[in-house]
N, C-alpha and C. Protein backbone atom coordinates (compact mmCIF):
# COMPACT_ATOMS: atom_id res chain seq x y z
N UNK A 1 -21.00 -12.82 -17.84
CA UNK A 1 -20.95 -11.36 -17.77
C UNK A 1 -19.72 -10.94 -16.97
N UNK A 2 -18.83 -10.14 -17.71
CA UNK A 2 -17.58 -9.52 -17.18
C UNK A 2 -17.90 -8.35 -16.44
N UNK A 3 -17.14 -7.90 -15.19
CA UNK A 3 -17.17 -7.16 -14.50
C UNK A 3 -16.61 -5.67 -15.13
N UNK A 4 -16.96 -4.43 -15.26
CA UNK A 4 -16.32 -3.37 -15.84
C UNK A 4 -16.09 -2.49 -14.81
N UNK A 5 -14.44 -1.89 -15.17
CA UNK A 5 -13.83 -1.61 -13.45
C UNK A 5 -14.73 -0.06 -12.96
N UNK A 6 -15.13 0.49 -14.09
CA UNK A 6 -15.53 1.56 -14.05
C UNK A 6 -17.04 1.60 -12.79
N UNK A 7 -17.10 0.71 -13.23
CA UNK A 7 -18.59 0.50 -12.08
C UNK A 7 -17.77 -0.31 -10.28
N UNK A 8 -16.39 0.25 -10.45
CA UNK A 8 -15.88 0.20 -8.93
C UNK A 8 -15.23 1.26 -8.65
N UNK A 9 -15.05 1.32 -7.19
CA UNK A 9 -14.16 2.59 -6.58
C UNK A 9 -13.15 2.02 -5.83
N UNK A 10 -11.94 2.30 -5.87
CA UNK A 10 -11.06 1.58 -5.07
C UNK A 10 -10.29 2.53 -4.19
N UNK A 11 -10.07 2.61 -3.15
CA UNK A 11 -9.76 3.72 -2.11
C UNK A 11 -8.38 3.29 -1.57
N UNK A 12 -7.05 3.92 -1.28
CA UNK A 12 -5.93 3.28 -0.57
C UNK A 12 -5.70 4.01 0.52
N UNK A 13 -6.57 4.07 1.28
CA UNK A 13 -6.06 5.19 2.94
C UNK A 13 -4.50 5.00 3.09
N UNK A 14 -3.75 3.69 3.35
CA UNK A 14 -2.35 3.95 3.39
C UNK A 14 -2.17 3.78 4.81
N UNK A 15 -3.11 4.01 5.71
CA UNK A 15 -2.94 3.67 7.20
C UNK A 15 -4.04 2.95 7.63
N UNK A 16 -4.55 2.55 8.81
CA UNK A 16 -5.06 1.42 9.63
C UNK A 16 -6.31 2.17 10.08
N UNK A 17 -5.65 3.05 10.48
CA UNK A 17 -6.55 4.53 11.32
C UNK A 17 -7.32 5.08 9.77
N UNK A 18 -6.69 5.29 9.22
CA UNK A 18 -7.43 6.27 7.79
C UNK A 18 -8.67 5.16 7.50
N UNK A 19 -8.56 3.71 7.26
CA UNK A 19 -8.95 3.05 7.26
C UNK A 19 -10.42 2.88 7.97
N UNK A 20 -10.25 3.01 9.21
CA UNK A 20 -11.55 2.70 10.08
C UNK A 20 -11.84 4.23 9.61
N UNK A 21 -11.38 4.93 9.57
CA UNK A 21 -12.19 6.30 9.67
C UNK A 21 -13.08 6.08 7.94
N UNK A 22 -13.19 5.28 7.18
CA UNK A 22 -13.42 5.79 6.02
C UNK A 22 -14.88 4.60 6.30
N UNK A 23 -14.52 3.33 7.20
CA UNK A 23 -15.74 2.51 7.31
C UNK A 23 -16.53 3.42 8.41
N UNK A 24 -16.02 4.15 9.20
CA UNK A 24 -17.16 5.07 10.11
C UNK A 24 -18.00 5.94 9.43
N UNK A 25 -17.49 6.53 8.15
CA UNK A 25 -17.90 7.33 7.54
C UNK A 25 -18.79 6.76 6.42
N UNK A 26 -18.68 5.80 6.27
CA UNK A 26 -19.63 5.25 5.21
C UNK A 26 -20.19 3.64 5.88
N UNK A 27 -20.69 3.14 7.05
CA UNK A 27 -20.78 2.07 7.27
C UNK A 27 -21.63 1.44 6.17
N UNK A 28 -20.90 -0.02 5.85
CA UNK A 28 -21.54 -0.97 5.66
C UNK A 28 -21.25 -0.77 3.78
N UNK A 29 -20.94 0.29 3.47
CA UNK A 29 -20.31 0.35 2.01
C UNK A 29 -19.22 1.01 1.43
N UNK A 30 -17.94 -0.08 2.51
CA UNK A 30 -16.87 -0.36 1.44
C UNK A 30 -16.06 -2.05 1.93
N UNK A 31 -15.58 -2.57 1.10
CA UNK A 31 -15.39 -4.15 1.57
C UNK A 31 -13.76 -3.90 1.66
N UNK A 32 -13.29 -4.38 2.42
CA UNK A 32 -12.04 -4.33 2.99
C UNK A 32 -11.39 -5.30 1.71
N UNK A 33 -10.27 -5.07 0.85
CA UNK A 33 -9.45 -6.16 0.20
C UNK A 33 -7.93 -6.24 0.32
N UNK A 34 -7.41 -7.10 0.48
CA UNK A 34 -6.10 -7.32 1.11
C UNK A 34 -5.65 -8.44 -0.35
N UNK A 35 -5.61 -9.45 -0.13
CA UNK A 35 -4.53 -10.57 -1.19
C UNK A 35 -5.71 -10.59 -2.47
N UNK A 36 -7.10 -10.50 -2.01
CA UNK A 36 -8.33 -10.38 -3.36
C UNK A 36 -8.30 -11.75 -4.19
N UNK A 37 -7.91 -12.69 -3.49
CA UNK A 37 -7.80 -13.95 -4.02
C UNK A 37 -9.35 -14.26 -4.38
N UNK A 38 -10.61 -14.55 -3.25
CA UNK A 38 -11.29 -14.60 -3.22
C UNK A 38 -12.44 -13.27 -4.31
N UNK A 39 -12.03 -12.43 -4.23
CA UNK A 39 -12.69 -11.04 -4.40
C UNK A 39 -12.74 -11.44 -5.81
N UNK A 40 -11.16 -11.53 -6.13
CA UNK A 40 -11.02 -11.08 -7.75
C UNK A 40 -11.86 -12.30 -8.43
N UNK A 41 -12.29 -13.29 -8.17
CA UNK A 41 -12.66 -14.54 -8.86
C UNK A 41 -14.17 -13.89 -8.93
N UNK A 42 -14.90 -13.24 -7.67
CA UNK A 42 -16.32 -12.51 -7.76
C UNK A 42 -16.35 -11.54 -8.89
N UNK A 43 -15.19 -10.68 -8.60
CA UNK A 43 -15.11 -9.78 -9.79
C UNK A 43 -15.25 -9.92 -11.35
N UNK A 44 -14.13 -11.26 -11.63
CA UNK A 44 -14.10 -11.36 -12.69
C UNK A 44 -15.60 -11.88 -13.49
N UNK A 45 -15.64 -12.77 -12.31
CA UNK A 45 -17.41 -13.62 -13.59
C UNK A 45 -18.61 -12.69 -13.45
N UNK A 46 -18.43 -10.79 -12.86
CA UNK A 46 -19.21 -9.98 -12.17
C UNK A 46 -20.33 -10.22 -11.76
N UNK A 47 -20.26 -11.16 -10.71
CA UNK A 47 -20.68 -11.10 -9.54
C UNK A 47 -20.56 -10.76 -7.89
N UNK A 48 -19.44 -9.66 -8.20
CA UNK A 48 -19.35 -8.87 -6.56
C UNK A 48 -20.29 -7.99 -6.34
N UNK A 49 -20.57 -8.03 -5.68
CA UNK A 49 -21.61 -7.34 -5.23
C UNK A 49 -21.57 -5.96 -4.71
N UNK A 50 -20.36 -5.51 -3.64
CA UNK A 50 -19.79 -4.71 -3.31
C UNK A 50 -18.77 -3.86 -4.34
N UNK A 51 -19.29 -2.38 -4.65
CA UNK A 51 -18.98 -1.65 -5.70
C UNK A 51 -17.76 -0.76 -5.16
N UNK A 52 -17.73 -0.69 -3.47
CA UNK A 52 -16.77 0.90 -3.48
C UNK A 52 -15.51 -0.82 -2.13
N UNK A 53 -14.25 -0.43 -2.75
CA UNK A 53 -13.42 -1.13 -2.29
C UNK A 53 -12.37 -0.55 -1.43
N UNK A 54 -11.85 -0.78 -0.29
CA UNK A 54 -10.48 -0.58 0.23
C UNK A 54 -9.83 -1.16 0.67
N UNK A 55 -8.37 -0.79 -0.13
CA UNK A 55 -7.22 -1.59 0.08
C UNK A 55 -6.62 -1.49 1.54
N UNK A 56 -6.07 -2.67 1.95
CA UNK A 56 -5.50 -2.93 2.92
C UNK A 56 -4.76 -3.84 3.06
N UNK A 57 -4.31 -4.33 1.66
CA UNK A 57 -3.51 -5.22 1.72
C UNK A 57 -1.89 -4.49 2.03
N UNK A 58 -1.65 -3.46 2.01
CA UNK A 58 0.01 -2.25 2.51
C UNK A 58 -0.47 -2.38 3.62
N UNK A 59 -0.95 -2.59 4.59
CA UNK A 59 -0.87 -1.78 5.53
C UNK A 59 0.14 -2.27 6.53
N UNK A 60 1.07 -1.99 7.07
CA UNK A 60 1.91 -2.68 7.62
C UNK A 60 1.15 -3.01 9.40
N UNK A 61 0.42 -2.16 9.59
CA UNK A 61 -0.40 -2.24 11.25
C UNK A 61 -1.03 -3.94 10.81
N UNK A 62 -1.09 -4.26 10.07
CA UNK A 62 -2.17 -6.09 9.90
C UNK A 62 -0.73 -6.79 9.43
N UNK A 63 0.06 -6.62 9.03
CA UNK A 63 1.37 -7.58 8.32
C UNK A 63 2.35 -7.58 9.20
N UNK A 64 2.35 -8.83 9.87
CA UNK A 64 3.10 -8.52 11.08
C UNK A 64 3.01 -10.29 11.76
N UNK A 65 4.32 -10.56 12.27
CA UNK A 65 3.49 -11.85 12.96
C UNK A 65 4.80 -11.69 14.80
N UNK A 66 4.08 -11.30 15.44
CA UNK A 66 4.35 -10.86 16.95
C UNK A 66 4.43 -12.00 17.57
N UNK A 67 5.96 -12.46 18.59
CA UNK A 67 6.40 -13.51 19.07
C UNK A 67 6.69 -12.93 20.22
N UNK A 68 5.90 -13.25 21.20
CA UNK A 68 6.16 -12.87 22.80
C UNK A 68 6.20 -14.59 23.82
N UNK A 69 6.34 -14.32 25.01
CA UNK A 69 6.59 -15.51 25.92
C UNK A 69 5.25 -15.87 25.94
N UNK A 70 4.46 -15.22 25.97
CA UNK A 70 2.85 -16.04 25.94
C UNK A 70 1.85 -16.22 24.98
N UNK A 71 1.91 -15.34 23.93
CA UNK A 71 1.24 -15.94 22.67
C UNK A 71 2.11 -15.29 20.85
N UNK A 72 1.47 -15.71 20.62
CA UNK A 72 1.99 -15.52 18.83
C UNK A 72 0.90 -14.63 18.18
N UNK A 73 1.13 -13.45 18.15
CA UNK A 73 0.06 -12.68 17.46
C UNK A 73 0.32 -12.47 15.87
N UNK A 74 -0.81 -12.82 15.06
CA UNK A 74 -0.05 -12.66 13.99
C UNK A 74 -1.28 -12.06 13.18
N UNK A 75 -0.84 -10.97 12.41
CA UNK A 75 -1.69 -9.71 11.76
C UNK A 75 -2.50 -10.52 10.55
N UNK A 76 -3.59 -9.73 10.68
CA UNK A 76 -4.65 -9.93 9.33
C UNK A 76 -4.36 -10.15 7.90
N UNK A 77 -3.08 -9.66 8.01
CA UNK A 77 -2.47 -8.85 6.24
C UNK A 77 -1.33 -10.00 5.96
N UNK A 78 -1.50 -10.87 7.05
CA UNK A 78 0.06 -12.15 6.78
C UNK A 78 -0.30 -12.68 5.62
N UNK A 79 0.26 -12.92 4.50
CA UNK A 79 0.11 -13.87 3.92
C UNK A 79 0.36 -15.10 4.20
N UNK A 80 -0.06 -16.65 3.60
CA UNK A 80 0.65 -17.32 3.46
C UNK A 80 2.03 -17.60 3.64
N UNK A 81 2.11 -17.52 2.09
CA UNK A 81 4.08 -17.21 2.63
C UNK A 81 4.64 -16.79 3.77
N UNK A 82 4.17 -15.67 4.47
CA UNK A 82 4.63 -15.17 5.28
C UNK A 82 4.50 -16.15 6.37
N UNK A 83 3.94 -16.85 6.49
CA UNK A 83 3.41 -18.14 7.75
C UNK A 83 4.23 -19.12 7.49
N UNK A 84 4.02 -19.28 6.05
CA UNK A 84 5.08 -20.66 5.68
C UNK A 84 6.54 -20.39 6.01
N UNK A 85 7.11 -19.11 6.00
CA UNK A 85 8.16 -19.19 5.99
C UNK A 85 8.89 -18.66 7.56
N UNK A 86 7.57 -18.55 8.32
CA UNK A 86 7.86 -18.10 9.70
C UNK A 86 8.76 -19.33 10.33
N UNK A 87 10.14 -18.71 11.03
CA UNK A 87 10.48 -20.14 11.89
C UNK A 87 9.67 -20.78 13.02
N UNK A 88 9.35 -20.03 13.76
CA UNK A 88 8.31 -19.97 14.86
C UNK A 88 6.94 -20.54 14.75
N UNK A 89 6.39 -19.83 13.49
CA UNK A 89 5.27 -20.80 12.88
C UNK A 89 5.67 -22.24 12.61
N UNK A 90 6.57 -22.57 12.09
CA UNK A 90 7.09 -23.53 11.19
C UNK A 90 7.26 -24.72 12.94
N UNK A 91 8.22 -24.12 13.70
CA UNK A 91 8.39 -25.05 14.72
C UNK A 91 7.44 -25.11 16.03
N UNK A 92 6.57 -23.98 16.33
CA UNK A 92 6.09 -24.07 17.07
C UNK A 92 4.06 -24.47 17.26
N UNK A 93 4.20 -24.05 15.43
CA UNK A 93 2.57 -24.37 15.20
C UNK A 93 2.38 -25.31 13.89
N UNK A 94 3.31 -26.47 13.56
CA UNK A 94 3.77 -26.68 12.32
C UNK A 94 2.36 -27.32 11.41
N UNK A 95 1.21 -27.20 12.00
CA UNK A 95 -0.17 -27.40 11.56
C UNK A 95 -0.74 -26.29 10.73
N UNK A 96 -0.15 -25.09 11.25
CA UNK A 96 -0.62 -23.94 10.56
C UNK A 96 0.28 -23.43 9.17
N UNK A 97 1.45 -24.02 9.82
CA UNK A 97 2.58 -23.90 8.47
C UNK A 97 2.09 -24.62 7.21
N UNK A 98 1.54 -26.12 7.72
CA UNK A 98 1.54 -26.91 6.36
C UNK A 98 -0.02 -26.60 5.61
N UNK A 99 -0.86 -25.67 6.73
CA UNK A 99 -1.97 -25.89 6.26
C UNK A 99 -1.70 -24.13 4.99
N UNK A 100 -0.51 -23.66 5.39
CA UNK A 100 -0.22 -22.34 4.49
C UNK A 100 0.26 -22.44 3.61
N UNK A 101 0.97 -23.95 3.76
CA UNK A 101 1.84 -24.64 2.06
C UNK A 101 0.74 -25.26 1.46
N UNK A 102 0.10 -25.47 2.13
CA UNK A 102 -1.64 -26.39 1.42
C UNK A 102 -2.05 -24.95 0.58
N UNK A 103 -2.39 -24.12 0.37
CA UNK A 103 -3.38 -23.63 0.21
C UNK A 103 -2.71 -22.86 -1.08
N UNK A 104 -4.14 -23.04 -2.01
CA UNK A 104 -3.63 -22.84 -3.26
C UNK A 104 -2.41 -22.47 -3.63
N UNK A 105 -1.64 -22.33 -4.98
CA UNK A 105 -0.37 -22.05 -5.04
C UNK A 105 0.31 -21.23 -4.53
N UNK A 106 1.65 -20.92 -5.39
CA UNK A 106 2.46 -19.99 -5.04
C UNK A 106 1.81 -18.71 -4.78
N UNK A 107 1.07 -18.32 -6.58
CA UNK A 107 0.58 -17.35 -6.51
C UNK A 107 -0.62 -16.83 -5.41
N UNK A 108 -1.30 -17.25 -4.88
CA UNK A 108 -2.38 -17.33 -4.29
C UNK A 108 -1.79 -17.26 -2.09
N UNK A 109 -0.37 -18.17 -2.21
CA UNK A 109 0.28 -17.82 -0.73
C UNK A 109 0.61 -17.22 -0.94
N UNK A 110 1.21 -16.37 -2.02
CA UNK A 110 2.06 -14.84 -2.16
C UNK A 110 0.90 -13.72 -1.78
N UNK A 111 -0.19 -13.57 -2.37
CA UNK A 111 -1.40 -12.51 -1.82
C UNK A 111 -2.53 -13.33 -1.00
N UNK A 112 -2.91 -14.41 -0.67
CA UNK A 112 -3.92 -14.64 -0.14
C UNK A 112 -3.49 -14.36 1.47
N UNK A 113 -4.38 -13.27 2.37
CA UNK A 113 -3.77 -13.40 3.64
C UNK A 113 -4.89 -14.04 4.79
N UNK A 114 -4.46 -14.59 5.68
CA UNK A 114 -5.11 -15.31 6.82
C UNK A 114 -6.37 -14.23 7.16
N UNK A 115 -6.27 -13.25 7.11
CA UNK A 115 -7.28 -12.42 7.80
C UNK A 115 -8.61 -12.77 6.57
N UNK A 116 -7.77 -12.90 5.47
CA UNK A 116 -9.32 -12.90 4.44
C UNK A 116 -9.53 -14.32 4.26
N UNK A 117 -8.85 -15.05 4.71
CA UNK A 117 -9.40 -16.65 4.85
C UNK A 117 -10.45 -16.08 6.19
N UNK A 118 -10.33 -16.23 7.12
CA UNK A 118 -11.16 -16.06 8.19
C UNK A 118 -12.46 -15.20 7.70
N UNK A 119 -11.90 -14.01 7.51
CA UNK A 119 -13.01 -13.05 7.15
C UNK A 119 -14.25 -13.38 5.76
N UNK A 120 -14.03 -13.52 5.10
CA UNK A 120 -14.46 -15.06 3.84
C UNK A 120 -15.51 -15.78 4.68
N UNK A 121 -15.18 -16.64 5.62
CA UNK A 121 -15.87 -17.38 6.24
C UNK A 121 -16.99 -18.13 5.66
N UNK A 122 -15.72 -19.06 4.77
CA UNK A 122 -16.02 -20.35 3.97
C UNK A 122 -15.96 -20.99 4.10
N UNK A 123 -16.46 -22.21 4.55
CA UNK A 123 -16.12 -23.41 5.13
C UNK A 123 -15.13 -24.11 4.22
N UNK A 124 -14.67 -23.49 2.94
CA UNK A 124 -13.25 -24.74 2.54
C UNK A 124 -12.47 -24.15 2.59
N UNK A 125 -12.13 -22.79 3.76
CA UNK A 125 -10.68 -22.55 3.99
C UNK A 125 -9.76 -22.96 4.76
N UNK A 126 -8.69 -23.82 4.08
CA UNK A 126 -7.58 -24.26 3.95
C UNK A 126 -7.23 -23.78 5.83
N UNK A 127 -6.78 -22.74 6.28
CA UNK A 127 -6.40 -22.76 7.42
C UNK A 127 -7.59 -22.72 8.51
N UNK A 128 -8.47 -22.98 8.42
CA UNK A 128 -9.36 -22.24 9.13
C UNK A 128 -9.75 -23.56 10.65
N UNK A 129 -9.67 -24.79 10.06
CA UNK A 129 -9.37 -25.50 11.09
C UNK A 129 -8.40 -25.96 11.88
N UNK A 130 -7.26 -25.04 11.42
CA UNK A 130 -5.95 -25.24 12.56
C UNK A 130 -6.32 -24.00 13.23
N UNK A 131 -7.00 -22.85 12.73
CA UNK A 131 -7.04 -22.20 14.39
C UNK A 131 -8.03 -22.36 15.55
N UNK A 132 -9.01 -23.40 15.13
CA UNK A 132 -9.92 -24.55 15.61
C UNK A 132 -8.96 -25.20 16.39
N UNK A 133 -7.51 -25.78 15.94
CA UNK A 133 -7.29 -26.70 16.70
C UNK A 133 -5.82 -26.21 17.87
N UNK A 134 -5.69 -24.84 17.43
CA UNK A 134 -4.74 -24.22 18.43
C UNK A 134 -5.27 -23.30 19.29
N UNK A 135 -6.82 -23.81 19.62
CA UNK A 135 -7.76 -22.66 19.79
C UNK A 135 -7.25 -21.33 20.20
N UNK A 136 -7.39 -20.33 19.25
CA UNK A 136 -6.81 -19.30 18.72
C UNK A 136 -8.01 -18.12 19.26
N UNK A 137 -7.62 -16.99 19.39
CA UNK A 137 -8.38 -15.63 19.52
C UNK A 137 -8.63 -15.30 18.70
N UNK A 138 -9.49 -14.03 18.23
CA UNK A 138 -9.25 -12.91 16.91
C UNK A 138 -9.15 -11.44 17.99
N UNK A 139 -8.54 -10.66 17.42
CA UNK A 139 -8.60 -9.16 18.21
C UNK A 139 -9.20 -8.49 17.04
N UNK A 140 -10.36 -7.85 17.27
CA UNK A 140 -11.11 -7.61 15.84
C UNK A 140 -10.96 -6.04 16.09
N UNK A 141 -11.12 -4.86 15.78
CA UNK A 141 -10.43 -3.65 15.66
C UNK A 141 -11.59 -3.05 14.73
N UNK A 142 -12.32 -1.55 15.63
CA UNK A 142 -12.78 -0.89 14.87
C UNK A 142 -12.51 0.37 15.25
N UNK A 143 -13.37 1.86 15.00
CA UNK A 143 -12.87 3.04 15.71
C UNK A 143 -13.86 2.86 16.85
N UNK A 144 -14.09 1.55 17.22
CA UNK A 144 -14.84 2.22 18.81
C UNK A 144 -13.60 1.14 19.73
N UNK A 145 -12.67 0.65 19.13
CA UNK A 145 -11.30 0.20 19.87
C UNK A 145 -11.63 -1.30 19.58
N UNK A 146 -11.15 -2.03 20.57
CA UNK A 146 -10.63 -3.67 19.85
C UNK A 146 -11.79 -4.42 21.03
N UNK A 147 -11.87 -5.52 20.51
CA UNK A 147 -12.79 -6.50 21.07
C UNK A 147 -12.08 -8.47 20.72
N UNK A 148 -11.94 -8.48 22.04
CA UNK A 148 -10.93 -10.67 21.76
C UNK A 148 -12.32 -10.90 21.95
N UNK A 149 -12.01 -12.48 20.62
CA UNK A 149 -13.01 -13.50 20.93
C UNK A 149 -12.44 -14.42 20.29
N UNK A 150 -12.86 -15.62 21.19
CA UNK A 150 -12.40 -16.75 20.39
C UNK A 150 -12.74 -17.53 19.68
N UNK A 151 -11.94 -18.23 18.50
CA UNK A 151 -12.04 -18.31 16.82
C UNK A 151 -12.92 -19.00 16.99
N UNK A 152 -13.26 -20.44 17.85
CA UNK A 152 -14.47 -20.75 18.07
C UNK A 152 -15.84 -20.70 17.90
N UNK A 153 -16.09 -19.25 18.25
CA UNK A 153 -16.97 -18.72 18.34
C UNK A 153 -17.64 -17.39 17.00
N UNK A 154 -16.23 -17.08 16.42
CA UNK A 154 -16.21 -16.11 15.36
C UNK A 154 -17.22 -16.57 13.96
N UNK A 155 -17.46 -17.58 13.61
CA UNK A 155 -18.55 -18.40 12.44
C UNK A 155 -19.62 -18.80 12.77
N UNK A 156 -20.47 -17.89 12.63
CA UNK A 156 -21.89 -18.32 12.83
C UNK A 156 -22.93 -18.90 11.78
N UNK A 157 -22.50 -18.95 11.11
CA UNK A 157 -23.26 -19.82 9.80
C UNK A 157 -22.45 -19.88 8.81
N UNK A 158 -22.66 -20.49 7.25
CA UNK A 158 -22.06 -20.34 6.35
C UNK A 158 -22.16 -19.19 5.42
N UNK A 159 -21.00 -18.15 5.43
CA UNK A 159 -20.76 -17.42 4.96
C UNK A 159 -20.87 -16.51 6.18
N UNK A 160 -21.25 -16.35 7.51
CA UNK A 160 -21.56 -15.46 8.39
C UNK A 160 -20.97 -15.72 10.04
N UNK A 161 -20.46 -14.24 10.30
CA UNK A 161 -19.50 -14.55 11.51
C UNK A 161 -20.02 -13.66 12.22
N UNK A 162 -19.06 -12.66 13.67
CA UNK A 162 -19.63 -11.91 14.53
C UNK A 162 -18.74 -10.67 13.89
N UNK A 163 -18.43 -10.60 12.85
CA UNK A 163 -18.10 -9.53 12.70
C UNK A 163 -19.21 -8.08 12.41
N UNK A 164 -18.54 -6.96 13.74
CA UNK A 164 -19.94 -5.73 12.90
C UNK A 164 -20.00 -4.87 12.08
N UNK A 165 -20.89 -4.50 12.01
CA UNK A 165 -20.92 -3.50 10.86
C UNK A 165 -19.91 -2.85 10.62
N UNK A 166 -19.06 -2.86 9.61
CA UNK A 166 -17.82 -1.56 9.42
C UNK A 166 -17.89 -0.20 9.95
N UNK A 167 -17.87 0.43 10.94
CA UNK A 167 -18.16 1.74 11.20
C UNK A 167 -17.70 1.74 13.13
């Protein structure tokens, strides 16, 4: 059974902020999609479950990878590529680089981004045990402001993490 688009809504706020304001306003029904690597494969054999969608794969506030003297912050919206081809990534975390050339093809490092590997929270994602092994933070971001925790701790079962309710 094929998915028919008509039975989805796809929303592009265009900002970060427009964004949370649209999960405050509707918690818990709309699914965040960024590279849709994962999504579109639900979609196609229609089995997604989640009907009203927003994009966030533009948003430039998550696409970003931040190089300071004490850590490497690097946005939700990175792709692949964007990791693979980081110098900094490349020389300073070169576990995370190869695990970004690992992961499905071209096509798939061109839109698949780290935030929806994590967020997914599948146990066969490709990067998900190098930030296990650089033990890594998440800064998770809603409209009631930001909350660190570490990646460690972010997977609580299969398929289920500490992320809350959208809103």
């Amino acid at each position: 059974m094929r998915a028919d688009p008509a039975d989805y809504e796809l929303a592009a706020p265009g900002t970060l902020e427009k964004v949370l304001a649209l999960f405050a306003d509707g918690p818990g029904t709309w699914l965040p999609i960024a590279g849709g690597t994962d999504v579109m494969v639900l979609y196609s054999a229609g089995k997604l479950p989640a009907r009203r969608l927003v994009n966030i794969g533009d948003l430039r506030e998550l696409r970003y990878i931040e190089v300071t003297f004490s850590e490497v912050r690097i946005g939700a919206g990175c792709t692949y590529t964007d990791l693979r081809q980081h110098s900094v990534i490349a020389n300073e975390f070169p576990l995370l680089a190869r695990a970004a050339a690992w992961t499905g093809g071209i096509a798939n490092q061109n839109r698949g981004t780290l935030g929806g590997n994590i967020a997914n929270a599948s146990p066969a994602g490709d990067s998900l045990p190098v930030l296990l092994v650089y033990d890594a933070d998440l800064i998770l971001v809603s409209v009631r402001g930001e909350r660190r925790i570490p990646y460690r701790t972010f997977h609580t079962g299969y398929k289920k993490t500490l992320l809350a309710p959208m809103n």
